[in-house]
PDB file of N, CA and C in Angstrom:
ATOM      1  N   UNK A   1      33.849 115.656 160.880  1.00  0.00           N
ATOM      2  CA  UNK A   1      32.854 115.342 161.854  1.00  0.00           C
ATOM      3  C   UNK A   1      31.678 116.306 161.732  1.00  0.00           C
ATOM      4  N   UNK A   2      30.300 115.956 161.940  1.00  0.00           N
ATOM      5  CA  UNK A   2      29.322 116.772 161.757  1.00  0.00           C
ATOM      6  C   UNK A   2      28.835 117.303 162.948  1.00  0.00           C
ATOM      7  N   UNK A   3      28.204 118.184 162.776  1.00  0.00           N
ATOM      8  CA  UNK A   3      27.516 118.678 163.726  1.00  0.00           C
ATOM      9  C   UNK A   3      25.850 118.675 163.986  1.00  0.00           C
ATOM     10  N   UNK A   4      25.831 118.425 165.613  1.00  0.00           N
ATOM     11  CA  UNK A   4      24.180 118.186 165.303  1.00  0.00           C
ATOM     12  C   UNK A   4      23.730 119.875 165.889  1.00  0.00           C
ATOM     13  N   UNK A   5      23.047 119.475 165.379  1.00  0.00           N
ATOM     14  CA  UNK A   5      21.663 121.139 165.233  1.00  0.00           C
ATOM     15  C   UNK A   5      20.369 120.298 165.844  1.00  0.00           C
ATOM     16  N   UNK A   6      19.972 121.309 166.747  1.00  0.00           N
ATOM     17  CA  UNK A   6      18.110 120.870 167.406  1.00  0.00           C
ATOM     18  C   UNK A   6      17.752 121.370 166.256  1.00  0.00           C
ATOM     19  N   UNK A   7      16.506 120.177 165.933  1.00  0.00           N
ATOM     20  CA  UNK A   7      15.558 120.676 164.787  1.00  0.00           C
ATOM     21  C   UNK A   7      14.901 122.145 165.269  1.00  0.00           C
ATOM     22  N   UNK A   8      14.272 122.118 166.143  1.00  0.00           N
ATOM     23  CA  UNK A   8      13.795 122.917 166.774  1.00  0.00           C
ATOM     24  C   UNK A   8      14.300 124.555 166.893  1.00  0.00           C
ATOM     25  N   UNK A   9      15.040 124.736 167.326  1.00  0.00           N
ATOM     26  CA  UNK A   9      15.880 125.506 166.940  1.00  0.00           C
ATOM     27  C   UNK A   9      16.345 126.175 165.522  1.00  0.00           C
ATOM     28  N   UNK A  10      16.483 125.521 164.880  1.00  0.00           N
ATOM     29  CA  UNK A  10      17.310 125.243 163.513  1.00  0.00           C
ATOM     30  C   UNK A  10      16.230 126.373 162.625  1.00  0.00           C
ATOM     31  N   UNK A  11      14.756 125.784 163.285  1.00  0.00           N
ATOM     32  CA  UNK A  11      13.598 125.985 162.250  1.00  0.00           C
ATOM     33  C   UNK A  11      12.728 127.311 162.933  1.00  0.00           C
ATOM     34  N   UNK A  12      13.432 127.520 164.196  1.00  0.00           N
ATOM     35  CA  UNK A  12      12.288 128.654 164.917  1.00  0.00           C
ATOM     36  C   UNK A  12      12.808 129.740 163.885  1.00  0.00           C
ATOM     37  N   UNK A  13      11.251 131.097 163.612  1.00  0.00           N
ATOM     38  CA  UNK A  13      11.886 131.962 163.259  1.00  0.00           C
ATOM     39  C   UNK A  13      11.398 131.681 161.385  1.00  0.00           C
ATOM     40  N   UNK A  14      12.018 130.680 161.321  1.00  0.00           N
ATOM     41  CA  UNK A  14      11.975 130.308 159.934  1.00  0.00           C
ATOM     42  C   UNK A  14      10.717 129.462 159.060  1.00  0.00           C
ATOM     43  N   UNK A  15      10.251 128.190 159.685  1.00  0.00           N
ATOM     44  CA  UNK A  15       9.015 127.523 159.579  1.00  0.00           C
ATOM     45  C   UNK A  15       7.911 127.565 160.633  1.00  0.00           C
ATOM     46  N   UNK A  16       8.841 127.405 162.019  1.00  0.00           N
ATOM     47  CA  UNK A  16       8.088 127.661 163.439  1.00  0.00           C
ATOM     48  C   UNK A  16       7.893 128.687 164.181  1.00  0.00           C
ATOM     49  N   UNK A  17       7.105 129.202 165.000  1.00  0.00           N
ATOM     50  CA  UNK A  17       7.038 130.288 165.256  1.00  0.00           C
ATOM     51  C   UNK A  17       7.532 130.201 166.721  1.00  0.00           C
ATOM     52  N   UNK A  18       7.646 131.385 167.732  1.00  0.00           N
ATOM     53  CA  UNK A  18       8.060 130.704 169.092  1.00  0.00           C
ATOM     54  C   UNK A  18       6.452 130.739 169.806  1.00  0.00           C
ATOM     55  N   UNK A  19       6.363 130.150 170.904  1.00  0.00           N
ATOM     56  CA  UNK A  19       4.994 129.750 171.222  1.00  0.00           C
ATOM     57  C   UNK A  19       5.187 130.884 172.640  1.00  0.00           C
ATOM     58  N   UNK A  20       5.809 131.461 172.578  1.00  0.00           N
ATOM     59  CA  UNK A  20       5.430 133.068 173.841  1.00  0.00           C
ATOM     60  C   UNK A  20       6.316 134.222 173.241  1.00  0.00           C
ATOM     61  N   UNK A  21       5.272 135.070 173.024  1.00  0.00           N
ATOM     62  CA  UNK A  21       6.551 136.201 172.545  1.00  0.00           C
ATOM     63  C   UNK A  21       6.220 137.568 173.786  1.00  0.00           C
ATOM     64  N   UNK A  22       7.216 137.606 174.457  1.00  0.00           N
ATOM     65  CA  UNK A  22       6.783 138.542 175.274  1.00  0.00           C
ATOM     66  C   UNK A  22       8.637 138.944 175.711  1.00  0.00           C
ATOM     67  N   UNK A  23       8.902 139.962 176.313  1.00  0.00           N
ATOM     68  CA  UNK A  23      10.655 140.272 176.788  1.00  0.00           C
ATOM     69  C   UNK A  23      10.416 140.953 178.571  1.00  0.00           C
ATOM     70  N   UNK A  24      11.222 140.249 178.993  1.00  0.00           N
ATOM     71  CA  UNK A  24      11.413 140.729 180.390  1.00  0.00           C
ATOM     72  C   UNK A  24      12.319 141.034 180.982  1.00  0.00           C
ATOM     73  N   UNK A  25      12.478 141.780 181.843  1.00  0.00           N
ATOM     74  CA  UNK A  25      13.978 142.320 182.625  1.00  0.00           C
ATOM     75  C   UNK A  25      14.714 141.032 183.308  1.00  0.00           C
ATOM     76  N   UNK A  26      15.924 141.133 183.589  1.00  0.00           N
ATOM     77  CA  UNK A  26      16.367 140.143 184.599  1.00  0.00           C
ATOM     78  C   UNK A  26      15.506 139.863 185.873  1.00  0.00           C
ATOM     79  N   UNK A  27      15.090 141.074 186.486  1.00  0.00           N
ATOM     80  CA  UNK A  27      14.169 140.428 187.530  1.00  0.00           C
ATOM     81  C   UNK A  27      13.113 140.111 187.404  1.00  0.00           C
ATOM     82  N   UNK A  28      12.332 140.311 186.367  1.00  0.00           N
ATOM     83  CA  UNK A  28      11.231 139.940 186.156  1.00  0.00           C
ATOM     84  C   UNK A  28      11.189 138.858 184.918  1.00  0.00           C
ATOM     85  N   UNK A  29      11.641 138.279 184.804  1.00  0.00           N
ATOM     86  CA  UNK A  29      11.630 137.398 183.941  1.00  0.00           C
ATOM     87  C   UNK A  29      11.544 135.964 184.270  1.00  0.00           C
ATOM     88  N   UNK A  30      11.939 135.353 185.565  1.00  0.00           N
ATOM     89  CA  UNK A  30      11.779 134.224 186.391  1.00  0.00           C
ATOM     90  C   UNK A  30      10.035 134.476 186.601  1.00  0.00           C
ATOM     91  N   UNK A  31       9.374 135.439 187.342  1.00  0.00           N
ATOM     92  CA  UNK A  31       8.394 135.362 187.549  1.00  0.00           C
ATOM     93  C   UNK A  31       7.292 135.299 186.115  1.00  0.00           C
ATOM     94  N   UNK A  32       7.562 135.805 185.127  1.00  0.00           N
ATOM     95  CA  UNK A  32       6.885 135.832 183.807  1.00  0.00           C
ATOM     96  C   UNK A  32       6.980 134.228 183.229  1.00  0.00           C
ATOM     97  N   UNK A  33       8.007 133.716 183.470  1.00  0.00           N
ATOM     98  CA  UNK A  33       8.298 132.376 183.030  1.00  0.00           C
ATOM     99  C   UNK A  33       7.363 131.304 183.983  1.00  0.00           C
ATOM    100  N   UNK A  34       7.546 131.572 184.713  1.00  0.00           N
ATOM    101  CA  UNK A  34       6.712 130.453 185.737  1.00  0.00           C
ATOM    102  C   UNK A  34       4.942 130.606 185.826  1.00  0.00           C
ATOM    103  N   UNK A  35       4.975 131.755 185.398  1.00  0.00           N
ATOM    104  CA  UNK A  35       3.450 132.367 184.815  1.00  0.00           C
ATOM    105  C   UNK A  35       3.477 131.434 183.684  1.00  0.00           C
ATOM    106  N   UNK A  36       3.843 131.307 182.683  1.00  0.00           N
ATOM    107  CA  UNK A  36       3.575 130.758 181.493  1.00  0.00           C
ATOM    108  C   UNK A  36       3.960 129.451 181.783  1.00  0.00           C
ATOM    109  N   UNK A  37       4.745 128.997 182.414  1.00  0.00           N
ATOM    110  CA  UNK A  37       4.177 127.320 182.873  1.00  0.00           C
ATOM    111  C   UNK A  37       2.725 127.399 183.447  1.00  0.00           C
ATOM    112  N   UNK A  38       2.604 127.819 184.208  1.00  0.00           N
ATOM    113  CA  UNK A  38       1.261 127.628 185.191  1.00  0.00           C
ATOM    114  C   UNK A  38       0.017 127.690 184.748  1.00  0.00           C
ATOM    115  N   UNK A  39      -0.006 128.765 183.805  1.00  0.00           N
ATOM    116  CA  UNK A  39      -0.737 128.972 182.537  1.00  0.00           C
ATOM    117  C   UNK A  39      -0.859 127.650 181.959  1.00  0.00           C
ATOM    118  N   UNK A  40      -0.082 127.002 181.262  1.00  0.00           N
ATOM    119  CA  UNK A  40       0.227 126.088 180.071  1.00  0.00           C
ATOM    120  C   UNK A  40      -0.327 124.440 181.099  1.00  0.00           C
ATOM    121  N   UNK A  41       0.195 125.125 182.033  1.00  0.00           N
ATOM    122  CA  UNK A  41       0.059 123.260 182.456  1.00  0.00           C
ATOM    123  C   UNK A  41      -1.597 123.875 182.985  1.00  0.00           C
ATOM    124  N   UNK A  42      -2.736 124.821 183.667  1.00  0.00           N
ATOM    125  CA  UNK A  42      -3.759 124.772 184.163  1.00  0.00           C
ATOM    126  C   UNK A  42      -5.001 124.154 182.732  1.00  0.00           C
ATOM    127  N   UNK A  43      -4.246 124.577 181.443  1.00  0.00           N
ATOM    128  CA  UNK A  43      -4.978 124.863 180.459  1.00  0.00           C
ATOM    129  C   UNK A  43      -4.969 123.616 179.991  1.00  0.00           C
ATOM    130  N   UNK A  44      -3.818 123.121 179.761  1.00  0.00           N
ATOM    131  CA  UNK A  44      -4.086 121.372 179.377  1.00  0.00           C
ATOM    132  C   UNK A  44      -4.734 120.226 180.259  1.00  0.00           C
ATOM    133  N   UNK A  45      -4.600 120.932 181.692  1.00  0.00           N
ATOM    134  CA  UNK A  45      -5.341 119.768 182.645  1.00  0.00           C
ATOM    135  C   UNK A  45      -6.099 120.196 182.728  1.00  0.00           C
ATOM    136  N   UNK A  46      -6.834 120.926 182.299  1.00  0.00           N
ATOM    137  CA  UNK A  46      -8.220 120.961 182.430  1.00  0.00           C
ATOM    138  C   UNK A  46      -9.179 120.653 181.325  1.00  0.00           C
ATOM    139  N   UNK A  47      -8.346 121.041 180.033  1.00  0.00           N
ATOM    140  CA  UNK A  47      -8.917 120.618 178.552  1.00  0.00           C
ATOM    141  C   UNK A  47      -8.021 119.183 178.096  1.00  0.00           C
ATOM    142  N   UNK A  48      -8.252 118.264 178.586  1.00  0.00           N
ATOM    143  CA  UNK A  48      -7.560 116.989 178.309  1.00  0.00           C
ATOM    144  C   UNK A  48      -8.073 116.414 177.013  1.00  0.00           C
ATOM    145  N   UNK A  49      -9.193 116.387 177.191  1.00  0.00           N
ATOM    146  CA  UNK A  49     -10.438 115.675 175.984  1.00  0.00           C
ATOM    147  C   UNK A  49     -10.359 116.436 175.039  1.00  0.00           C
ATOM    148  N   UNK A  50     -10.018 117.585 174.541  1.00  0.00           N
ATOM    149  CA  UNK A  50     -10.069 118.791 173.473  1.00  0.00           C
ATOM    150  C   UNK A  50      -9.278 118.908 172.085  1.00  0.00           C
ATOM    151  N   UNK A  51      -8.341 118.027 172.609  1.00  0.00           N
ATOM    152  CA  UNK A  51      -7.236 117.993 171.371  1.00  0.00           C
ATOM    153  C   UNK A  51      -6.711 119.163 171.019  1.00  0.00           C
ATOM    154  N   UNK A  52      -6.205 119.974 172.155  1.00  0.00           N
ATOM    155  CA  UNK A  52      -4.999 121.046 172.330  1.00  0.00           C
ATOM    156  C   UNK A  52      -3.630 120.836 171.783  1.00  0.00           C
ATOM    157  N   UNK A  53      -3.404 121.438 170.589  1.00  0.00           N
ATOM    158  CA  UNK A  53      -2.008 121.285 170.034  1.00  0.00           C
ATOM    159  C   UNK A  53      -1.098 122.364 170.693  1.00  0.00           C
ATOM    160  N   UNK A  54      -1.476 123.675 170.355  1.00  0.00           N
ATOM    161  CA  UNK A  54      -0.418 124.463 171.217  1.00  0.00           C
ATOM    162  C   UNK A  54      -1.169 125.512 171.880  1.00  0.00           C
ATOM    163  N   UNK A  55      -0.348 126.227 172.785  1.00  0.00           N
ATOM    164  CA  UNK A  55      -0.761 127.299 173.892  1.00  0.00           C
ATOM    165  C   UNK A  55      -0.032 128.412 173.502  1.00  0.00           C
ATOM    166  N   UNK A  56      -0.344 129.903 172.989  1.00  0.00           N
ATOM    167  CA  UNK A  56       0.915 131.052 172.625  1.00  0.00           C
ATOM    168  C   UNK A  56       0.278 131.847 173.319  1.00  0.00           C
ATOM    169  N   UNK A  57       1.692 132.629 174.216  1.00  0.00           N
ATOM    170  CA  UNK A  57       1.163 133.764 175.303  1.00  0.00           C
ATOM    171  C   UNK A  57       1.922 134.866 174.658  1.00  0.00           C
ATOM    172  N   UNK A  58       1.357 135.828 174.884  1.00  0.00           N
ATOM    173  CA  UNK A  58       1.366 136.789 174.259  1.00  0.00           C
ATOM    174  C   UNK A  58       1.707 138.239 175.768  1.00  0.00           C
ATOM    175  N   UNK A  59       2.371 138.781 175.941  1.00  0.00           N
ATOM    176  CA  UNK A  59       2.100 139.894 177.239  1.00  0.00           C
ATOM    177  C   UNK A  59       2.292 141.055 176.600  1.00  0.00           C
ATOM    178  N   UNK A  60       1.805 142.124 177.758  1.00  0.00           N
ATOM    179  CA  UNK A  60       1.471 143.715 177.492  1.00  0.00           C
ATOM    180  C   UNK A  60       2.109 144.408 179.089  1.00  0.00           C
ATOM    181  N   UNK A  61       2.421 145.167 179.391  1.00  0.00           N
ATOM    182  CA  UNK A  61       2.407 145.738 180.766  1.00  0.00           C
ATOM    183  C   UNK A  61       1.338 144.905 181.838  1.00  0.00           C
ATOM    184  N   UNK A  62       0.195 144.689 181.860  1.00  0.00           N
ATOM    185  CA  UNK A  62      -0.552 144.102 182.303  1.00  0.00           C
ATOM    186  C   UNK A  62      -1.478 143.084 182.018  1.00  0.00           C
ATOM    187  N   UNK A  63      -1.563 142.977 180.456  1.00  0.00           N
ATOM    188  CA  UNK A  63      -1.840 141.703 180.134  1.00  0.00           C
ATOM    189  C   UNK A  63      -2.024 141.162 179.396  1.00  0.00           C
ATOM    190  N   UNK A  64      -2.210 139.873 179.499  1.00  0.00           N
ATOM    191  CA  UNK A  64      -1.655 138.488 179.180  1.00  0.00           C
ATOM    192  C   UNK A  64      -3.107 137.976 178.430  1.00  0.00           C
ATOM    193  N   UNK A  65      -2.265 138.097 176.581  1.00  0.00           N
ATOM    194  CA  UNK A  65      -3.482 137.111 175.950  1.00  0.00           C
ATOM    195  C   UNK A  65      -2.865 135.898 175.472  1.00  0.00           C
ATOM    196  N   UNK A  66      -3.924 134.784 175.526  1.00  0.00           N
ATOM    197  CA  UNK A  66      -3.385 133.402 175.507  1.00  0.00           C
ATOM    198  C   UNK A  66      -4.369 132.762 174.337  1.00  0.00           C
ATOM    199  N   UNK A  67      -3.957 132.552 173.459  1.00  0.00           N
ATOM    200  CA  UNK A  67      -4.212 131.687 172.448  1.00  0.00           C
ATOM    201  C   UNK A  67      -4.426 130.135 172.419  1.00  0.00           C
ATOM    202  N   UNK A  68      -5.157 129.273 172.354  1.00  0.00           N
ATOM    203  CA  UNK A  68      -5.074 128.198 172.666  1.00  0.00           C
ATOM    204  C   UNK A  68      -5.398 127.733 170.950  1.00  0.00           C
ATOM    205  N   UNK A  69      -4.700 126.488 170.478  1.00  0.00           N
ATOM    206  CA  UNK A  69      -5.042 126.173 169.227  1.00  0.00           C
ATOM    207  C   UNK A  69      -5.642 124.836 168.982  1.00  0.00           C
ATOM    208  N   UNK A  70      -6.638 124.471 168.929  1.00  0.00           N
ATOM    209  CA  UNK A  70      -7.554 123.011 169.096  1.00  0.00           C
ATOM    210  C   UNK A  70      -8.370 122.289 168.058  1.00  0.00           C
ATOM    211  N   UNK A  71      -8.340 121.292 167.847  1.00  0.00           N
ATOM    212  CA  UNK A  71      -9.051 120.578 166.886  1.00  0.00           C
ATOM    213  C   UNK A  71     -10.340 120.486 167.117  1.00  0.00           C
ATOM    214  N   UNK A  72     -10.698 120.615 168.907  1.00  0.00           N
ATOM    215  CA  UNK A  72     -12.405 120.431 169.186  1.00  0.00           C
ATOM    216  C   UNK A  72     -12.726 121.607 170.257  1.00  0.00           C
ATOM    217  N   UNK A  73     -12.794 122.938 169.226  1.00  0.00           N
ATOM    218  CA  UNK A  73     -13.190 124.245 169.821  1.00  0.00           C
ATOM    219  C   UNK A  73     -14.243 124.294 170.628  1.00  0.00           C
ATOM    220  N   UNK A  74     -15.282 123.405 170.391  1.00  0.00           N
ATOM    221  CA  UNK A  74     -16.369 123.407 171.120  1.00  0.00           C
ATOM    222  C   UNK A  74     -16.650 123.437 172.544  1.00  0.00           C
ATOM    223  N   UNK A  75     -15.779 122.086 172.401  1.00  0.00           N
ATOM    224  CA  UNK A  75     -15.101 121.557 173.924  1.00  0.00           C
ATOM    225  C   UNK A  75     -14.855 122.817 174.561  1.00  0.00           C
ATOM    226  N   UNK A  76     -13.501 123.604 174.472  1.00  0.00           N
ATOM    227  CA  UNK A  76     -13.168 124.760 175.223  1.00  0.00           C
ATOM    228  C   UNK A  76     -13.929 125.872 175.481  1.00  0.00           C
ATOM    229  N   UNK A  77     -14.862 126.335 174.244  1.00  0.00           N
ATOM    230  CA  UNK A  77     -15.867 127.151 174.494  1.00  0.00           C
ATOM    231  C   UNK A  77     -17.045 126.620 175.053  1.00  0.00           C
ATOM    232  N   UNK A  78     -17.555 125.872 175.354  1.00  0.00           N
ATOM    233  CA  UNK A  78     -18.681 125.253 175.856  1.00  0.00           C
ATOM    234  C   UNK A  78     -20.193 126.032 175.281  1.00  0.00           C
ATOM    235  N   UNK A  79     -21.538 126.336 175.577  1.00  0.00           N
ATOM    236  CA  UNK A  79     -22.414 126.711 175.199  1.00  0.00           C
ATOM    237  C   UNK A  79     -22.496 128.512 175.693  1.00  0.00           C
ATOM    238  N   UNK A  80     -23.037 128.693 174.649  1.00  0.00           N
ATOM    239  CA  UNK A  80     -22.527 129.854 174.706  1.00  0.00           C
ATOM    240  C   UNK A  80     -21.292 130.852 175.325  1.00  0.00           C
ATOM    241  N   UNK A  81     -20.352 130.277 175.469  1.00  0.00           N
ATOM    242  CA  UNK A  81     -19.282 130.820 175.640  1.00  0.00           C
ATOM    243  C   UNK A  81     -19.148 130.844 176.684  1.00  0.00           C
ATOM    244  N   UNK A  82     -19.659 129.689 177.586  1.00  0.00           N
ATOM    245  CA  UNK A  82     -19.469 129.799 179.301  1.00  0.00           C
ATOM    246  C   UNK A  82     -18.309 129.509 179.793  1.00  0.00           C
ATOM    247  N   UNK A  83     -17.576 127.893 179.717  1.00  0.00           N
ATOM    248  CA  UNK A  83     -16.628 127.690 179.747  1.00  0.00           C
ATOM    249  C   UNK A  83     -15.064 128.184 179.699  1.00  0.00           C
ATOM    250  N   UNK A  84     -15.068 129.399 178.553  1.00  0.00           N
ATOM    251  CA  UNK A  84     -14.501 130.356 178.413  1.00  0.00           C
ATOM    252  C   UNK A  84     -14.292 131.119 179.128  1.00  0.00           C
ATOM    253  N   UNK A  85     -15.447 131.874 179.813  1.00  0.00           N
ATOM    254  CA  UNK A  85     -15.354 132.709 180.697  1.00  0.00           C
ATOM    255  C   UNK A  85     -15.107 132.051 182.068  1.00  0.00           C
ATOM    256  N   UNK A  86     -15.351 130.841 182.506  1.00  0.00           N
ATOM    257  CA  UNK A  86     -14.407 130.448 183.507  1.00  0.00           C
ATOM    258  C   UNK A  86     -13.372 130.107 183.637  1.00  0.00           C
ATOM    259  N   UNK A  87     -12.872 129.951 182.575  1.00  0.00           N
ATOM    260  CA  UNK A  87     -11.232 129.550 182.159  1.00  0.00           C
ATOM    261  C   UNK A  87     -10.890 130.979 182.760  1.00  0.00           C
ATOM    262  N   UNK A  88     -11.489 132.025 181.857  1.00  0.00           N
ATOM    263  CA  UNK A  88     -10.369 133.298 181.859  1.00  0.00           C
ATOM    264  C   UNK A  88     -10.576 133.911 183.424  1.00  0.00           C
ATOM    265  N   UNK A  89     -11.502 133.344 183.792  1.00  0.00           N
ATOM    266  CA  UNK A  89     -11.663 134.118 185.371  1.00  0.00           C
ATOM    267  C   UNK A  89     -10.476 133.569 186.581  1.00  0.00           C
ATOM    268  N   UNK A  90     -10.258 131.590 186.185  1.00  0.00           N
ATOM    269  CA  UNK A  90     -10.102 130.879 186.562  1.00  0.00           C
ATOM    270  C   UNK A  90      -8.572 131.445 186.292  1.00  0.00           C
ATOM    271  N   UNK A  91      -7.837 131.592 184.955  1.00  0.00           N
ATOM    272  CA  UNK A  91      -6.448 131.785 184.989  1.00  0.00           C
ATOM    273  C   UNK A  91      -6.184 133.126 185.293  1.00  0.00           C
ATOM    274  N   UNK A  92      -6.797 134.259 185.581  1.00  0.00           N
ATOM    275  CA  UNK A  92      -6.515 135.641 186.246  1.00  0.00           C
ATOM    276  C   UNK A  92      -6.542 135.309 187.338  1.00  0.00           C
ATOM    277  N   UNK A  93      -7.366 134.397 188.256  1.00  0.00           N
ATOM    278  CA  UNK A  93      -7.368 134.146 189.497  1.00  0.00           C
ATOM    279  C   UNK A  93      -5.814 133.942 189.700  1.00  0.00           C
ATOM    280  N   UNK A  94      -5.406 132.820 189.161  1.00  0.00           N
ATOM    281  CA  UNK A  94      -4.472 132.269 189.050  1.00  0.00           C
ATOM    282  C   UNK A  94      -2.701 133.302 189.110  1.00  0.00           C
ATOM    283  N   UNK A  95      -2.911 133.802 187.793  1.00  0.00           N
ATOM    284  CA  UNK A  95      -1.348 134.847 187.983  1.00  0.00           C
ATOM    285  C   UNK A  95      -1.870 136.386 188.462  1.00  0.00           C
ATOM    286  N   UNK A  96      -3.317 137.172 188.761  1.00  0.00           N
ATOM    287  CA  UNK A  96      -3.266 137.596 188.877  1.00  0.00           C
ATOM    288  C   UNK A  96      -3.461 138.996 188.204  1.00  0.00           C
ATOM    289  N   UNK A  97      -3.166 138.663 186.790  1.00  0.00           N
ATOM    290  CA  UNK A  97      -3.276 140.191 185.837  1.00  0.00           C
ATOM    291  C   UNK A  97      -4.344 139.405 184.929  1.00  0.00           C
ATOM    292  N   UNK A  98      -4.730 140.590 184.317  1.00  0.00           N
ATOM    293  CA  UNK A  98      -5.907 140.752 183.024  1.00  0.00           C
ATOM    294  C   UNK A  98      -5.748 139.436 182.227  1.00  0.00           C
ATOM    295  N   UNK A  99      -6.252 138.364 181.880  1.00  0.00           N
ATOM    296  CA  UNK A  99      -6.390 137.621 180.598  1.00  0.00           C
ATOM    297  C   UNK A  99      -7.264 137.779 179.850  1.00  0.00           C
ATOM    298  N   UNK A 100      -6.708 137.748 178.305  1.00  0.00           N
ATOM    299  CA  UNK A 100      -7.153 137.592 177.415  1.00  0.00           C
ATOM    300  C   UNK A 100      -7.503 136.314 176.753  1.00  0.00           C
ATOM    301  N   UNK A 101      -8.181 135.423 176.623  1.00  0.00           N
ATOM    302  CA  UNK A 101      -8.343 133.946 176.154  1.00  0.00           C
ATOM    303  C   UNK A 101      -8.748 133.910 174.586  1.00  0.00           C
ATOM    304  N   UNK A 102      -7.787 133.332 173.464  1.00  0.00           N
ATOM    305  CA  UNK A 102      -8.483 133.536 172.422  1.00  0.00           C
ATOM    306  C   UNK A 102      -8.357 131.645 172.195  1.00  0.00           C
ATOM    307  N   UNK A 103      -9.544 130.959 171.238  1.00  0.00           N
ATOM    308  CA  UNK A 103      -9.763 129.678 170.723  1.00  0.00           C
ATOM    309  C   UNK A 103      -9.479 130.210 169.228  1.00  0.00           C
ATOM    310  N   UNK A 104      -8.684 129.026 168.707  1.00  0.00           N
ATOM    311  CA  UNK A 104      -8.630 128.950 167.667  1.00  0.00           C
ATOM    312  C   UNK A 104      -8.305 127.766 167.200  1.00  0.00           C
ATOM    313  N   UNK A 105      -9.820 127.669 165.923  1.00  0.00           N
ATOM    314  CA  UNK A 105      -9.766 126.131 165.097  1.00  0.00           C
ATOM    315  C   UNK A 105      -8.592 125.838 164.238  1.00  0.00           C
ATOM    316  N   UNK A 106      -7.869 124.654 164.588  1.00  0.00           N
ATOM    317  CA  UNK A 106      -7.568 124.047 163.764  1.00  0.00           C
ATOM    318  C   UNK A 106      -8.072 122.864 163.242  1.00  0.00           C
ATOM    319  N   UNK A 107      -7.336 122.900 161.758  1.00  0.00           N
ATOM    320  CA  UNK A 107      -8.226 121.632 160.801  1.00  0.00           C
ATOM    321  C   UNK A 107      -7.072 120.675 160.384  1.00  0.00           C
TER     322      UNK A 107
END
């Protein structure tokens, strides 16, 4: 009888990378997690039109840089880099500590 394996799994590490690399204590680790939903879901509903493939959070003692990876960078950065800066104001509002916002093209 065989066994099934998550692709997913199978391949993190190896082809895939994990999409948050950050380590937290038992008590703090519920609250870090629900940060990175809140994060993940503010960033896609708001960049719907953008063609957002993935979101990687990244943490420090205090903070939190977030990578966003997109086919239409423009979109997210808006003119001169306005958009951006309300995102990142918009998601510190949000959890509270320092963000870092980085765009990055994909092709």
């Amino acid at each position: 009888m065989g066994r099934k394996v998550h692709p997913i799994g199978f391949r993190l590490g190896i082809i895939k990378d994990w999409s948050a690399k950050w380590h937290a204590s038992d008590k703090n680790f519920a609250e870090c997690l629900t940060e990175d939903l809140k994060l993940r879901k503010a960033i896609s509903k708001k960049y719907v039109d953008a063609a957002i493939s993935q979101v990687d959070i990244e943490r420090q003692s205090n903070k939190v840089t977030v990578s966003v990876r997109t086919a239409r960078p423009g979109i997210v950065i808006g003119r001169g880099g306005q958009r951006v800066d309300e995102m990142r104001h918009f998601l510190e509002d949000l959890i509270g500590k320092k963000v870092q916002l980085n765009i990055v093209e994909i092709s």
